[in-house]
N, C-alpha and C. Protein backbone atom coordinates (compact mmCIF):
# COMPACT_ATOMS: atom_id res chain seq x y z
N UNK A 1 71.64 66.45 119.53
CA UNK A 1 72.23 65.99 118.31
C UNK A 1 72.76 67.20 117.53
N UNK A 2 74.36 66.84 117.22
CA UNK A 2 74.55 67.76 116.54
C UNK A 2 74.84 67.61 115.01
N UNK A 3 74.63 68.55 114.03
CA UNK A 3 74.75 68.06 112.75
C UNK A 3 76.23 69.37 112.25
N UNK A 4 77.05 68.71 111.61
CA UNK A 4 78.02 69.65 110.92
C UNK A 4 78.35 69.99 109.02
N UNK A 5 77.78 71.12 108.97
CA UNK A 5 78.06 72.17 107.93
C UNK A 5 79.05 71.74 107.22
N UNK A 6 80.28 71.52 107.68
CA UNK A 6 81.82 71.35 107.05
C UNK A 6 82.01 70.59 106.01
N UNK A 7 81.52 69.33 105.42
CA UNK A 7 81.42 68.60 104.69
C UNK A 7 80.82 69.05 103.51
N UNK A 8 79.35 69.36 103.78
CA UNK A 8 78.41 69.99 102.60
C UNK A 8 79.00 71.77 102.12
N UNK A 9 79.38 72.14 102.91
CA UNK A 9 80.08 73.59 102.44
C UNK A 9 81.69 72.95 101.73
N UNK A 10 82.02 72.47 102.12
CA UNK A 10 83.36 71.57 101.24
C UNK A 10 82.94 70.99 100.03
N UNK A 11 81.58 70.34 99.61
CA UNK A 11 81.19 69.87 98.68
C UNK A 11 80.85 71.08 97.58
N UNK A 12 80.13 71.56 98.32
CA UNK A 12 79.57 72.63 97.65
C UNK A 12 80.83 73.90 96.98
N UNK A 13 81.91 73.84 97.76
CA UNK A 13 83.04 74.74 97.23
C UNK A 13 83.62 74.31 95.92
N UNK A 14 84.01 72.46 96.15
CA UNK A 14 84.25 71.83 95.18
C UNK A 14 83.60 72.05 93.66
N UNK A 15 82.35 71.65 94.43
CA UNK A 15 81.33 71.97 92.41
C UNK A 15 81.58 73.36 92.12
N UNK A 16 81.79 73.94 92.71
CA UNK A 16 81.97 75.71 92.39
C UNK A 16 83.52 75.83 91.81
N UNK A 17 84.16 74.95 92.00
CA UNK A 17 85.62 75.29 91.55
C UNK A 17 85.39 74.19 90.22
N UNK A 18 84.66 73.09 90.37
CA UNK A 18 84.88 72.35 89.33
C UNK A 18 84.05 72.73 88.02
N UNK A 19 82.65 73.67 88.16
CA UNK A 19 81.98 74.07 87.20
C UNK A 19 82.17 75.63 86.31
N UNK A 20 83.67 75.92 87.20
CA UNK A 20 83.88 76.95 87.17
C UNK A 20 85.48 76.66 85.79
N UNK A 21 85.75 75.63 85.96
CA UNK A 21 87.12 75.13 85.11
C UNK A 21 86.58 75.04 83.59
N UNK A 22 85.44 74.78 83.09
CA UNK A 22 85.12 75.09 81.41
C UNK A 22 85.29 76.75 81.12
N UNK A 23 84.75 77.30 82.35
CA UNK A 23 84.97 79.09 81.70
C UNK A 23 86.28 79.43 81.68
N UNK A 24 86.89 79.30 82.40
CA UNK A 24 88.30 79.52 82.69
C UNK A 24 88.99 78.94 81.38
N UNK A 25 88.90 77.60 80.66
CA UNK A 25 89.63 77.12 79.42
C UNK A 25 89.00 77.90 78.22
N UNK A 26 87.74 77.97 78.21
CA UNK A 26 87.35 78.84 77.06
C UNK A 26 87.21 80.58 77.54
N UNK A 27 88.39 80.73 77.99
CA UNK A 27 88.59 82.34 78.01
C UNK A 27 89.64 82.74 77.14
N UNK A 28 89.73 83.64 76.33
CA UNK A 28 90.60 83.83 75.67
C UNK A 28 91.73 84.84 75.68
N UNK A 29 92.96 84.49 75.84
CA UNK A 29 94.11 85.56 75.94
C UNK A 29 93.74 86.51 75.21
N UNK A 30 94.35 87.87 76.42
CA UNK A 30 93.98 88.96 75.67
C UNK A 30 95.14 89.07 74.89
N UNK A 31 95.20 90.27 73.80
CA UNK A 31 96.17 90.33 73.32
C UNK A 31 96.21 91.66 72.37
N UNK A 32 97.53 92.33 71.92
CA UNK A 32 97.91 93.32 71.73
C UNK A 32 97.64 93.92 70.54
N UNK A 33 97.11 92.86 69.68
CA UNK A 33 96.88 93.46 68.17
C UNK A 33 95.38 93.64 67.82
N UNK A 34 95.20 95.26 67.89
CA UNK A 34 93.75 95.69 67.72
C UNK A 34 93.16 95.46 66.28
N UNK A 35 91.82 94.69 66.08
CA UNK A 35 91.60 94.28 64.93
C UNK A 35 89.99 94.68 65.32
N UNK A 36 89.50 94.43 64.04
CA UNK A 36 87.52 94.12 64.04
C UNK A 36 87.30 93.70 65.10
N UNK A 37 87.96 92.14 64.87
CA UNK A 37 87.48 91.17 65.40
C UNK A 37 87.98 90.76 66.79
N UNK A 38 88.55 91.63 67.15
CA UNK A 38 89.19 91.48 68.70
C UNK A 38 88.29 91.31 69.77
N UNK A 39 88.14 90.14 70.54
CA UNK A 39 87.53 89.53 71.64
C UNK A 39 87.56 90.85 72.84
N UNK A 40 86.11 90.70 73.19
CA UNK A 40 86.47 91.74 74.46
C UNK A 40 86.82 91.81 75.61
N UNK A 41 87.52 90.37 75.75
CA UNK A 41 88.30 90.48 76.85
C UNK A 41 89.68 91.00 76.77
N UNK A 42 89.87 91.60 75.17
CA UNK A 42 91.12 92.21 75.35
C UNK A 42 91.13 93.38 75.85
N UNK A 43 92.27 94.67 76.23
CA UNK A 43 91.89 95.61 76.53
C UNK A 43 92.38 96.55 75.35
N UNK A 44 93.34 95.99 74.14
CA UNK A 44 93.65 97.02 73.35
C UNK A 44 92.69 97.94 72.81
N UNK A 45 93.28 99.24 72.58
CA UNK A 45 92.41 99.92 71.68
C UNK A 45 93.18 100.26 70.40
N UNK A 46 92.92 100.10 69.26
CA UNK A 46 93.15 100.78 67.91
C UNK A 46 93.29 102.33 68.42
N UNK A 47 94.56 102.90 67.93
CA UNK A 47 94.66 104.27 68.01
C UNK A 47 93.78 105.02 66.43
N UNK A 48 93.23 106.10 66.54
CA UNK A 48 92.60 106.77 65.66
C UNK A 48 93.85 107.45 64.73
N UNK A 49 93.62 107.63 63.90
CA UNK A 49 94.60 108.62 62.78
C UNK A 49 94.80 109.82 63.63
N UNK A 50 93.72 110.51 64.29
CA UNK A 50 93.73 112.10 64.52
C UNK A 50 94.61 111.61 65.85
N UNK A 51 94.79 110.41 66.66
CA UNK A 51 95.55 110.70 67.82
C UNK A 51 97.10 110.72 67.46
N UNK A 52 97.62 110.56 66.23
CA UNK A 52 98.61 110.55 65.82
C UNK A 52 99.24 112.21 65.50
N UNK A 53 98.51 113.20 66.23
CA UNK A 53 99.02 114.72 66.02
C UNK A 53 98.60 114.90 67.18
N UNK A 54 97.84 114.09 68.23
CA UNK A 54 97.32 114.29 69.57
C UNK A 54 98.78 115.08 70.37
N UNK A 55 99.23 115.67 71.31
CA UNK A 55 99.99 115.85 72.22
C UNK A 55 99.83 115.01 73.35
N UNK A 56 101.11 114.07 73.66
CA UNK A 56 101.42 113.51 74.11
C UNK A 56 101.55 113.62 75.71
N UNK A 57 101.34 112.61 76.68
CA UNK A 57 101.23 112.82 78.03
C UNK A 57 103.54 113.69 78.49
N UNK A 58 103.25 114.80 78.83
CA UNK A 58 104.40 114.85 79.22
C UNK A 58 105.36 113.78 79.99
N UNK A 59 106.51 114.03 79.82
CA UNK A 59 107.76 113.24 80.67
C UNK A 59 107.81 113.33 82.02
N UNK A 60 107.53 111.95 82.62
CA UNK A 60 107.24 112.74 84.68
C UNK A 60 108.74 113.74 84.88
N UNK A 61 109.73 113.34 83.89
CA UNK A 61 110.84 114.44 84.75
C UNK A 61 110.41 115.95 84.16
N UNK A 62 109.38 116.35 83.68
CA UNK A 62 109.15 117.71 82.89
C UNK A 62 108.61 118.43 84.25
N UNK A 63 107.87 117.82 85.50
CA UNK A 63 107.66 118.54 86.47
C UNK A 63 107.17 117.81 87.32
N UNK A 64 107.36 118.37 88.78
CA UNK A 64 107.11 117.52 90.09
C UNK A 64 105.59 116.85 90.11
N UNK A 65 104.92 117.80 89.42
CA UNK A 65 103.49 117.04 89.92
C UNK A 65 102.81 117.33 88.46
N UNK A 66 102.08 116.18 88.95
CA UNK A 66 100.84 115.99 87.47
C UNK A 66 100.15 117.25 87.01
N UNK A 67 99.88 117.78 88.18
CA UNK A 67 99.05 119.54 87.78
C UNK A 67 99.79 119.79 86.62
N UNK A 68 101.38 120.53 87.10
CA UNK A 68 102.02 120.95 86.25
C UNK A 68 102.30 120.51 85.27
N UNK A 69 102.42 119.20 85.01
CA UNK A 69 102.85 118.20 83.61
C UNK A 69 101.29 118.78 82.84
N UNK A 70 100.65 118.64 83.36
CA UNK A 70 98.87 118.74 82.76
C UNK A 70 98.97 120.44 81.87
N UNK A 71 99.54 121.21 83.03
CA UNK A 71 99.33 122.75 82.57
C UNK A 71 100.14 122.99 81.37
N UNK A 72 101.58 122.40 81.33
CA UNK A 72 102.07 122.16 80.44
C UNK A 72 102.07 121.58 78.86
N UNK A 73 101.30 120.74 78.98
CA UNK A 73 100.39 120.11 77.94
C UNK A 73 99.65 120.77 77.17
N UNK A 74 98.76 121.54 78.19
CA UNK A 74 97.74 122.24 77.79
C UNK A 74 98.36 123.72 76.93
N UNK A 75 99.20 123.88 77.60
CA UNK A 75 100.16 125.44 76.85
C UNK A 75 101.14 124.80 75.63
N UNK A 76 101.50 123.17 75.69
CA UNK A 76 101.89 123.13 74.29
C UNK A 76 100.70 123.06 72.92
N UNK A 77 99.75 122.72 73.90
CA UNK A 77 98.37 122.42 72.62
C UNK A 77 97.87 123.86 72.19
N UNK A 78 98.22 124.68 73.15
CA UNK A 78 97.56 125.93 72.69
C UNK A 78 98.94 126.61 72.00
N UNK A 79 100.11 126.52 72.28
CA UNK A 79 101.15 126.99 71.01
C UNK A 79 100.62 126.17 69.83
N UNK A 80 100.67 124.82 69.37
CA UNK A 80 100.77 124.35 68.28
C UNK A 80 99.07 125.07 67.83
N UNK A 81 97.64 125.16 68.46
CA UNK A 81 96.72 125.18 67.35
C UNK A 81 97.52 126.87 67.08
N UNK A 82 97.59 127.60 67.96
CA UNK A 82 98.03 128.98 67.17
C UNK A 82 98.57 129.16 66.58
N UNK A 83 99.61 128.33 66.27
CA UNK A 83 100.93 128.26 65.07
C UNK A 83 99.83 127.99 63.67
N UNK A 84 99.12 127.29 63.74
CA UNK A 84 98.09 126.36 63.14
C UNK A 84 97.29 127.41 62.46
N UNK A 85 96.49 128.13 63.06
CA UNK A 85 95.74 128.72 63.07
C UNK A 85 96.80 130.39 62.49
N UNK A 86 97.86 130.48 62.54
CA UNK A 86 98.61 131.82 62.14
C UNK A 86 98.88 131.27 60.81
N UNK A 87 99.63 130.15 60.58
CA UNK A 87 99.97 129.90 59.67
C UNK A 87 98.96 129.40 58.29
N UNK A 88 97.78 128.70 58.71
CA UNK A 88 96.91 128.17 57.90
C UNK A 88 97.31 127.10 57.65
N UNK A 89 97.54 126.27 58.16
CA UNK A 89 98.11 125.42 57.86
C UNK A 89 97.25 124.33 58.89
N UNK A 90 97.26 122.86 57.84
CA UNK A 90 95.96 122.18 58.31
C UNK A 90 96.87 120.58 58.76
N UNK A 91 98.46 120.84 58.67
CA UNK A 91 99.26 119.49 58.54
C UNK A 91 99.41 119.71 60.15
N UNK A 92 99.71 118.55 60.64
CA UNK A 92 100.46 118.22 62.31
C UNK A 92 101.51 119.13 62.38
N UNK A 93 101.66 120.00 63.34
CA UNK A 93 102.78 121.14 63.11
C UNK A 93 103.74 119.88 65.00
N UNK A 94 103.17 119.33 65.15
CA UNK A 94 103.34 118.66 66.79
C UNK A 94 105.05 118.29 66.35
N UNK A 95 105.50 117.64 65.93
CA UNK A 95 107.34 117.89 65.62
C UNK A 95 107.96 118.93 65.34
N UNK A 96 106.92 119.95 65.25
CA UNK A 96 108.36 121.45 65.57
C UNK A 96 107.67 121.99 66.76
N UNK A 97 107.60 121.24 67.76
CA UNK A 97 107.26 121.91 69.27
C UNK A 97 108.14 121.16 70.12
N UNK A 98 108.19 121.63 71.31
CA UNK A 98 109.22 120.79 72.16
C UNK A 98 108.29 121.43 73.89
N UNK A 99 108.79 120.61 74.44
CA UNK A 99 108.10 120.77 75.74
C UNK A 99 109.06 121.98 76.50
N UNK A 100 110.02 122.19 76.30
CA UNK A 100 111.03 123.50 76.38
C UNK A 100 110.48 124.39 76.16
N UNK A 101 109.65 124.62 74.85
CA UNK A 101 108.63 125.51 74.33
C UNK A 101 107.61 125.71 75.25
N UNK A 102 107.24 124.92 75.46
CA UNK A 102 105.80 124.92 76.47
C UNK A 102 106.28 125.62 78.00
N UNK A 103 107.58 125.45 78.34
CA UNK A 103 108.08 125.84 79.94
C UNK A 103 108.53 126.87 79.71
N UNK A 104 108.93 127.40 78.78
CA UNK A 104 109.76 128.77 78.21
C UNK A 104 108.52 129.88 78.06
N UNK A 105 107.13 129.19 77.59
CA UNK A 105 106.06 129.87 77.32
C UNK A 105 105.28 130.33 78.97
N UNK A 106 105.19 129.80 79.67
CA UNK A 106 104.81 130.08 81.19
C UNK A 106 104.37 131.37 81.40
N UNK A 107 105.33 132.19 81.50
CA UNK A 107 105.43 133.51 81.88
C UNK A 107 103.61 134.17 80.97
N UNK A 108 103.27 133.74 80.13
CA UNK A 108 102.33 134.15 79.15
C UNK A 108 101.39 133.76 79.58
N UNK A 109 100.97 132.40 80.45
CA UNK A 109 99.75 132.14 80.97
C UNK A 109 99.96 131.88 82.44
N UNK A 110 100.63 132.35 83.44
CA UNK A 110 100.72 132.07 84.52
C UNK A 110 99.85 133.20 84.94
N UNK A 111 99.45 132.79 85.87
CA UNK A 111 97.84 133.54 87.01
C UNK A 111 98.16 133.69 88.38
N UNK A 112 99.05 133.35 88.53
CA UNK A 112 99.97 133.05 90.43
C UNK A 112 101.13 132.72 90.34
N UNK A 113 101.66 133.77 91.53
CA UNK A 113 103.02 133.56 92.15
C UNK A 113 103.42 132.31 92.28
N UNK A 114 102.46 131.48 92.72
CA UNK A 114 102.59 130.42 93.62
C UNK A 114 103.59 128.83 92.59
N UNK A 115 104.62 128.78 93.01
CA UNK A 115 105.45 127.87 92.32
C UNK A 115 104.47 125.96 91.89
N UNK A 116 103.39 126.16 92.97
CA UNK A 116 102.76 124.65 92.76
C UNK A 116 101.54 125.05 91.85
N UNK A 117 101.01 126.15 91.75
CA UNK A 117 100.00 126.43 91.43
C UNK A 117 100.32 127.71 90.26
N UNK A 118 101.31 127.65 89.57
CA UNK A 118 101.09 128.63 88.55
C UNK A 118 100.37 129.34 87.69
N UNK A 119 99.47 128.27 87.13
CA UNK A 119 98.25 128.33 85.98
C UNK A 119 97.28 127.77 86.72
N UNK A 120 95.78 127.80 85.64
CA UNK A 120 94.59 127.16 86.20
C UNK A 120 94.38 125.94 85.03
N UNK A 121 94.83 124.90 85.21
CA UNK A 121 95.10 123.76 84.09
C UNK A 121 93.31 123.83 83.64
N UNK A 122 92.33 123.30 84.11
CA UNK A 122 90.97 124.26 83.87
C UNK A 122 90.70 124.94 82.28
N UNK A 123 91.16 126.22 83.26
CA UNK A 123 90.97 127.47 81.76
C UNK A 123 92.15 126.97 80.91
N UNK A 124 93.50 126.34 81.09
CA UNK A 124 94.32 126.07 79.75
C UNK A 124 93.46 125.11 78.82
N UNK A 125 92.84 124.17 79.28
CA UNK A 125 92.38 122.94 78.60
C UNK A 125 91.24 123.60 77.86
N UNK A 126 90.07 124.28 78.33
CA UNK A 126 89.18 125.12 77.97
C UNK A 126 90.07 126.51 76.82
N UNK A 127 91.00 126.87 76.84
CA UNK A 127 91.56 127.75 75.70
C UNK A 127 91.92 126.35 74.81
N UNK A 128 92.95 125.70 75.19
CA UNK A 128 93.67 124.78 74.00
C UNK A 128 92.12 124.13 73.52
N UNK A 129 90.97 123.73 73.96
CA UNK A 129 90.12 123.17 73.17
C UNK A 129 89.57 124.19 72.38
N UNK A 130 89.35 125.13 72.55
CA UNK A 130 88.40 126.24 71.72
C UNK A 130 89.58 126.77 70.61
N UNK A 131 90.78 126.66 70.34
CA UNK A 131 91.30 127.05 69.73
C UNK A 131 91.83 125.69 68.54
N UNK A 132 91.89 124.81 68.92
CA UNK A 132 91.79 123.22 68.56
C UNK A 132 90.95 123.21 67.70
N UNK A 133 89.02 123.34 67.87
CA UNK A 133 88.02 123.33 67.49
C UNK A 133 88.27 124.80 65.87
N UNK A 134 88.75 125.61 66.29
CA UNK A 134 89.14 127.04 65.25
C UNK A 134 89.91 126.01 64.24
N UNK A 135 90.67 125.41 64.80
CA UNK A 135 91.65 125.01 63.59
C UNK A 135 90.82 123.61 62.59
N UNK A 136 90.17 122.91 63.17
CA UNK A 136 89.26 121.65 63.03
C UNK A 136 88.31 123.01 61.84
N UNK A 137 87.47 123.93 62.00
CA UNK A 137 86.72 124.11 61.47
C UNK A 137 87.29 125.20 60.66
N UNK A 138 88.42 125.56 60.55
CA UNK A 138 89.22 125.99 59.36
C UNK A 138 89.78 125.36 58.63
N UNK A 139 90.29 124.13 58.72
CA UNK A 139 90.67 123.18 57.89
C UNK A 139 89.01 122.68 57.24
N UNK A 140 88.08 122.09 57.66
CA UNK A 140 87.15 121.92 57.38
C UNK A 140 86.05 122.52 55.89
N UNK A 141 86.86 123.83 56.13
CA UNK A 141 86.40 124.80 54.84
C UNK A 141 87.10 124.64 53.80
């Protein structure tokens, strides 16, 4: 005697799709406007005030590979806190910089010949933060 599975695994799929249709209606669209009260199935985030002087992810046409877009970044963050930090000055200096600035600047932190590997994005991020932090705790005073 044989007995077959197919029916009761068919049943059983059914209640699983049918007990599964209340979660599915009470889920709620995510959606774009970050508030208090925003459900967490959204994924927005509220941008902070301070990311509004943040430096921005470079332009993929600024260089072939992410390294370099990265190293670049990192040498515009470390022009603007030094401007920052020369000048005393505690306002967003990030609109009188240009990423031209940052590729023009190269020659000043490059560590290798090597055209893929110019800088150590690493130690840039580690200078642009410690010099970031100078300006944070000079404004601070």
């Amino acid at each position: 005697m044989t007995h077959s599975f197919a029916p009761v695994r068919a049943l059983g799929f059914a209640a699983l799709v049918v007990s599964a249709l209340p979660c599915a209606a009470m889920a709620q669209t995510p959606t774009k406007q970050p508030s208090g009260d925003t459900p967490f199935s959204s994924m927005a985030i509220a941008r902070d005030e301070a990311d509004n002087c943040r430096v921005p992810k470079p332009p993929a046409d600024l260089a072939g590979t992410a390294y370099l877009r990265n190293g670049y970044r990192a040498i515009l963050r470390i022009l603007i806190a030094k401007e920052a930090l020369a000048s005393e000055t505690c306002t967003c200096l990030l609109d009188r910089f240009t990423w031209d600035q940052a590729l023009g600047a190269l020659p000043r932190f490059q560590t290798s010949d090597n055209p893929r590997l110019p800088f150590k994005v690493l130690d840039l991020y580690a200078k642009a933060d410690a010099l970031e932090a100078q300006v944070v705790e000079a404004c601070a005073e």
